[in-house]
C-alpha atoms as a PDB file:
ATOM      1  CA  UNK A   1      49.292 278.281  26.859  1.00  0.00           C
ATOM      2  CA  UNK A   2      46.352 279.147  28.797  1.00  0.00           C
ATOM      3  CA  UNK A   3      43.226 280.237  27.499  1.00  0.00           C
ATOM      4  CA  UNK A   4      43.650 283.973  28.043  1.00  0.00           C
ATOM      5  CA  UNK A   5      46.992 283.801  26.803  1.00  0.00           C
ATOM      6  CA  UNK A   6      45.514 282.078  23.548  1.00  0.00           C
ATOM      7  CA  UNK A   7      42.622 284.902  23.112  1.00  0.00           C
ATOM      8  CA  UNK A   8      45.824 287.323  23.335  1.00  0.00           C
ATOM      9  CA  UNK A   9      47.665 285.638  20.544  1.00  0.00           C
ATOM     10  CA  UNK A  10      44.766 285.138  18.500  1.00  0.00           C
ATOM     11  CA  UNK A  11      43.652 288.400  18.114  1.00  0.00           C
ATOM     12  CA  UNK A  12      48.113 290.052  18.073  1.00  0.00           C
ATOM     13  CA  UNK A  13      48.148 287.217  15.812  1.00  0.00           C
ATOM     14  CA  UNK A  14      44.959 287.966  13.212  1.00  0.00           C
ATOM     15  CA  UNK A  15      46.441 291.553  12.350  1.00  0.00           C
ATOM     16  CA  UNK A  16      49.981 290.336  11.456  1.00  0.00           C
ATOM     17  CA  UNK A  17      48.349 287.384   9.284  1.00  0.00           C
ATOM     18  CA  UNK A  18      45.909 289.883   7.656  1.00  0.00           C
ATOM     19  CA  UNK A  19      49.080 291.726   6.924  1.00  0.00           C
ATOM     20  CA  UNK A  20      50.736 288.850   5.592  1.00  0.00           C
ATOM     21  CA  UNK A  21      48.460 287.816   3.432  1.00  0.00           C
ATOM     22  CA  UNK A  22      47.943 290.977   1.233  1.00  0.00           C
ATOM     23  CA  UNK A  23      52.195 290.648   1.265  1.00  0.00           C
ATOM     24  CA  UNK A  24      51.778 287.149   0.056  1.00  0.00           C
ATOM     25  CA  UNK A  25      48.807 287.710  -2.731  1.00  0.00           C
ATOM     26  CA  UNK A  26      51.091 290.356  -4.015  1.00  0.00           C
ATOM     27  CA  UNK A  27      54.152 288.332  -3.768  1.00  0.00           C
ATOM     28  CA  UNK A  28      52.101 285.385  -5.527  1.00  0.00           C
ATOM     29  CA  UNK A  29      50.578 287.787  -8.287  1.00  0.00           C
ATOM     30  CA  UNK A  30      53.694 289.899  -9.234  1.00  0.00           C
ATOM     31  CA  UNK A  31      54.822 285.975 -10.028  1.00  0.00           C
ATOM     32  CA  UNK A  32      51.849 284.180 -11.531  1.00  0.00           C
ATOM     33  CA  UNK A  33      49.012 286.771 -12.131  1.00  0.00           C
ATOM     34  CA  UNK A  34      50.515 290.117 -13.569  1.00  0.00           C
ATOM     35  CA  UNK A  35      47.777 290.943 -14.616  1.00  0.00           C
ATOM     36  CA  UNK A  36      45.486 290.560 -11.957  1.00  0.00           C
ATOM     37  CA  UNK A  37      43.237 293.601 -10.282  1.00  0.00           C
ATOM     38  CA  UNK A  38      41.202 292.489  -7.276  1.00  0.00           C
ATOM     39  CA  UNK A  39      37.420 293.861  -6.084  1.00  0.00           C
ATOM     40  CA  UNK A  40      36.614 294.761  -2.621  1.00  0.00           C
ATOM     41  CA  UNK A  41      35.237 291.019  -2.539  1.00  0.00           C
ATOM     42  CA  UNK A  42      39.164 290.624  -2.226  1.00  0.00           C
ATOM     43  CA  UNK A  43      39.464 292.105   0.780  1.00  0.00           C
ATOM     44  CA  UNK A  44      36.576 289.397   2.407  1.00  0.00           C
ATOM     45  CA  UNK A  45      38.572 286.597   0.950  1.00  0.00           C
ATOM     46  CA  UNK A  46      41.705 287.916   3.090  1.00  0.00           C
ATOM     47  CA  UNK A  47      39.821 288.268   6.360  1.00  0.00           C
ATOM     48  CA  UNK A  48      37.947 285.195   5.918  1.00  0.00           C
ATOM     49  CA  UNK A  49      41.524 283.282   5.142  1.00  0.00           C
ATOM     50  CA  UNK A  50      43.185 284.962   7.706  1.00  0.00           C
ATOM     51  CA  UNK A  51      40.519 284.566  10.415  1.00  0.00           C
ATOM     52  CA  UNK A  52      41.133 280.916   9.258  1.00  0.00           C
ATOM     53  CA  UNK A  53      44.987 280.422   9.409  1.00  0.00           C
ATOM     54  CA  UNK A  54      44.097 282.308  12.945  1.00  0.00           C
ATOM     55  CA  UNK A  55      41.754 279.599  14.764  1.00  0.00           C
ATOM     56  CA  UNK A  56      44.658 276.610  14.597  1.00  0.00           C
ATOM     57  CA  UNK A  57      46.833 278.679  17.381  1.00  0.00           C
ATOM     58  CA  UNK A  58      44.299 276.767  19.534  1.00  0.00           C
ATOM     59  CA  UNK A  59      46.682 273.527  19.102  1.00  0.00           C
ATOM     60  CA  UNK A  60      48.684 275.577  21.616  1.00  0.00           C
ATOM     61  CA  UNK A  61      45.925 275.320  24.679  1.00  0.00           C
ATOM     62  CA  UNK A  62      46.654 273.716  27.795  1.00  0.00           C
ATOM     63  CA  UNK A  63      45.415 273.925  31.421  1.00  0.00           C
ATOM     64  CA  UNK A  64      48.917 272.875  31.874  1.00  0.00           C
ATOM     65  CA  UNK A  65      52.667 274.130  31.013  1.00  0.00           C
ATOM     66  CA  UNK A  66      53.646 272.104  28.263  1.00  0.00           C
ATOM     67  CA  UNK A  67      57.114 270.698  28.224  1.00  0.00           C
ATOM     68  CA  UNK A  68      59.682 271.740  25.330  1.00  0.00           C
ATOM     69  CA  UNK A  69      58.999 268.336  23.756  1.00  0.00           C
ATOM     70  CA  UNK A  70      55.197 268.854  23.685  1.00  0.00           C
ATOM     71  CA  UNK A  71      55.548 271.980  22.281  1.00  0.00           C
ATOM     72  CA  UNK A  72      57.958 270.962  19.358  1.00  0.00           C
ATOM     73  CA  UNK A  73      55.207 268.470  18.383  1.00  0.00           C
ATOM     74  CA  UNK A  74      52.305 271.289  18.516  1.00  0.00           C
ATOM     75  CA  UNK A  75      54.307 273.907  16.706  1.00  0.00           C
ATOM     76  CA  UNK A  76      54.960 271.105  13.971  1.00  0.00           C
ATOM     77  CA  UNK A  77      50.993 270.019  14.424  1.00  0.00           C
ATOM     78  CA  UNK A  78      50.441 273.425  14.149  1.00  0.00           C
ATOM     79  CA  UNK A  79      52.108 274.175  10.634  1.00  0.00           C
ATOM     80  CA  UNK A  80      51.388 271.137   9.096  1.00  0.00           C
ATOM     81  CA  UNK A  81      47.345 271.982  10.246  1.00  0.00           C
ATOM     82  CA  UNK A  82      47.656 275.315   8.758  1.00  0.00           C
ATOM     83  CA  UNK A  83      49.594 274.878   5.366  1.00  0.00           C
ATOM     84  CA  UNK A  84      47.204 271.608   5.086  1.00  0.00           C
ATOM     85  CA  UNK A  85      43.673 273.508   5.929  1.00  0.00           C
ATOM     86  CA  UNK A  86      44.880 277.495   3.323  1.00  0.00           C
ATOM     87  CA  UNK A  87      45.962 274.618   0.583  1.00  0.00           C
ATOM     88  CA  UNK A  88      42.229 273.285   0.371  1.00  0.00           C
ATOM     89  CA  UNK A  89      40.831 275.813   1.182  1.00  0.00           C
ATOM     90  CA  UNK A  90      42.650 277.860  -1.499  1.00  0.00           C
ATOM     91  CA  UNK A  91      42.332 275.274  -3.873  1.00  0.00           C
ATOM     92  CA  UNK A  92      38.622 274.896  -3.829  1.00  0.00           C
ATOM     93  CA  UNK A  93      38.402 278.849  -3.778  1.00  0.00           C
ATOM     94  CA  UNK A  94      40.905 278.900  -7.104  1.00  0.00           C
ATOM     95  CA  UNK A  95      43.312 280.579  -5.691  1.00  0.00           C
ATOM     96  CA  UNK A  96      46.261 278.876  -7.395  1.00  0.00           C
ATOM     97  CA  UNK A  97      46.571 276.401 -10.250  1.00  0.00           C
ATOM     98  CA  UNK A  98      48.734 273.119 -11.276  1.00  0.00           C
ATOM     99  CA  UNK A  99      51.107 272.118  -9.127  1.00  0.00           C
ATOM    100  CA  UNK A 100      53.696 274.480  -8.962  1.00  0.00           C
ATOM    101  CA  UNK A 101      51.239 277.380  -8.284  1.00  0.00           C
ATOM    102  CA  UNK A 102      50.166 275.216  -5.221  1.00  0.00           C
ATOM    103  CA  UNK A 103      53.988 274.599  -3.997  1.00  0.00           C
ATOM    104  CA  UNK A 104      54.141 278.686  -4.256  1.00  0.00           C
ATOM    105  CA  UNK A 105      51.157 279.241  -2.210  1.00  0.00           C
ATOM    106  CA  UNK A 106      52.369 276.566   0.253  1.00  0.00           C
ATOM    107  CA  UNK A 107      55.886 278.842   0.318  1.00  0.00           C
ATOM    108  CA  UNK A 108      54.127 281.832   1.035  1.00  0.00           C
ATOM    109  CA  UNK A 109      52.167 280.046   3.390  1.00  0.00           C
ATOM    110  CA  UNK A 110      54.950 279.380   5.394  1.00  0.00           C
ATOM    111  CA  UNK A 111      57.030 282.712   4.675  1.00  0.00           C
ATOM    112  CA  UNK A 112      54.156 284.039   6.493  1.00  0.00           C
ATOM    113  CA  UNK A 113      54.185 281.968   9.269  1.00  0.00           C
ATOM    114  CA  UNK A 114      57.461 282.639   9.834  1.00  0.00           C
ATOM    115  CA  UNK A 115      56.747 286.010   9.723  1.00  0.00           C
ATOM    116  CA  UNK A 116      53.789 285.868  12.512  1.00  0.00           C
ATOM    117  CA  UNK A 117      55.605 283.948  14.840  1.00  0.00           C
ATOM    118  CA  UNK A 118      59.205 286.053  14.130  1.00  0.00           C
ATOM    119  CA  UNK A 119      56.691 289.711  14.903  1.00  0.00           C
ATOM    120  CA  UNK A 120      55.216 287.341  17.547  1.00  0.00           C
ATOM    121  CA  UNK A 121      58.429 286.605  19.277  1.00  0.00           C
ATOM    122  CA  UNK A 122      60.188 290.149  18.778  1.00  0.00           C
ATOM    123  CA  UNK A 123      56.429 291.664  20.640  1.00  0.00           C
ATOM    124  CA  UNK A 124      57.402 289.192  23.482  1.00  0.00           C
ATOM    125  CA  UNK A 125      60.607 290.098  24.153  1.00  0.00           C
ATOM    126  CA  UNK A 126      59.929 293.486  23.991  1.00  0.00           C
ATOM    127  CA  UNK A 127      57.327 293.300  26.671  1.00  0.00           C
ATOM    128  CA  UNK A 128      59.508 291.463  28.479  1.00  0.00           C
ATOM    129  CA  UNK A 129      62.436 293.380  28.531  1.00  0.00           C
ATOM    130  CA  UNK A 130      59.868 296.336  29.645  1.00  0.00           C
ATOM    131  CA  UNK A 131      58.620 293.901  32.703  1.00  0.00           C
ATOM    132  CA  UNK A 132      62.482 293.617  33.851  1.00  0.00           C
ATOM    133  CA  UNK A 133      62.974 297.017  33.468  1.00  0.00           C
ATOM    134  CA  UNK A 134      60.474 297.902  35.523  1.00  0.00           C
ATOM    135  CA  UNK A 135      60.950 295.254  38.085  1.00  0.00           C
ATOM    136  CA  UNK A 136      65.099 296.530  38.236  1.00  0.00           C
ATOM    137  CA  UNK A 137      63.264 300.358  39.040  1.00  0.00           C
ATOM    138  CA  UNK A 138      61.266 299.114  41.731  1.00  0.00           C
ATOM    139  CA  UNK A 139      63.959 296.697  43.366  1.00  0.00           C
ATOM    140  CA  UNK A 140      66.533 300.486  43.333  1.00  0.00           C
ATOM    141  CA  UNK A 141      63.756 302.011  44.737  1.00  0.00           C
ATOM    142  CA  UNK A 142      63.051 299.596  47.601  1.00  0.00           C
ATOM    143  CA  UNK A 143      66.649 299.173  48.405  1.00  0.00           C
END
């Protein structure tokens, strides 16, 4: 990925994760904190985190095109980075408690990953079904 590639993702990317995180705390609450209610402090905590879970897409940067295999292992790099760095991070913040409240957060963690790089990928195709589309118009009108 080159480096204005990676300053696209990062910032299609941050909105989506921002996105996914409020989906996740509410996910994580309606399970483990009923009760909570949350301050505008909150909503630092989620831009801060996100911003965060954001900055590891730079695994993907190379001056070169990477091969499938190399990108297998960054993509794996990539999510084992991320759930590793929102797990302490989270923990230290108090986000989640015991054990099994910090195999939830690791599950949302990952359901919104999935979810970045599925709205990711759908963007992507979308664009480039535009690009042949357009290329297709301007072949007919050449011809």
């Amino acid at each position: 990925m080159s480096f204005e590639e990676l300053k696209k993702c990062l910032v299609q990317d941050y909105f989506i994760i921002v996105t996914g995180t409020v989906i996740g705390t509410l996910v994580y609450c309606l399970i483990f904190e009923r009760s909570t209610t949350f301050s505008l402090f909150y909503l630092g905590w989620v831009l801060v985190f996100s911003l965060l879970a954001d900055l590891p897409l730079c695994i993907f940067y190379s001056r070169k095109e990477l091969t499938e295999n190399q990108w297998m292992i960054r993509f794996i790099l990539h999510f084992v980075t991320l759930e590793g760095l929102l797990l302490t991070l989270a923990y230290f913040a108090n986000m989640y408690h015991k054990l099994i409240g910090g195999v939830v957060f690791a599950l949302i963690v990952a359901g919104v990953y999935v979810l970045v790089r599925y709205t990711g990928h759908q963007i992507n195709v979308r664009i480039a079904l535009k690009m042949n589309e357009n290329l297709k118009r301007m072949q007919e009108t050449e011809h």
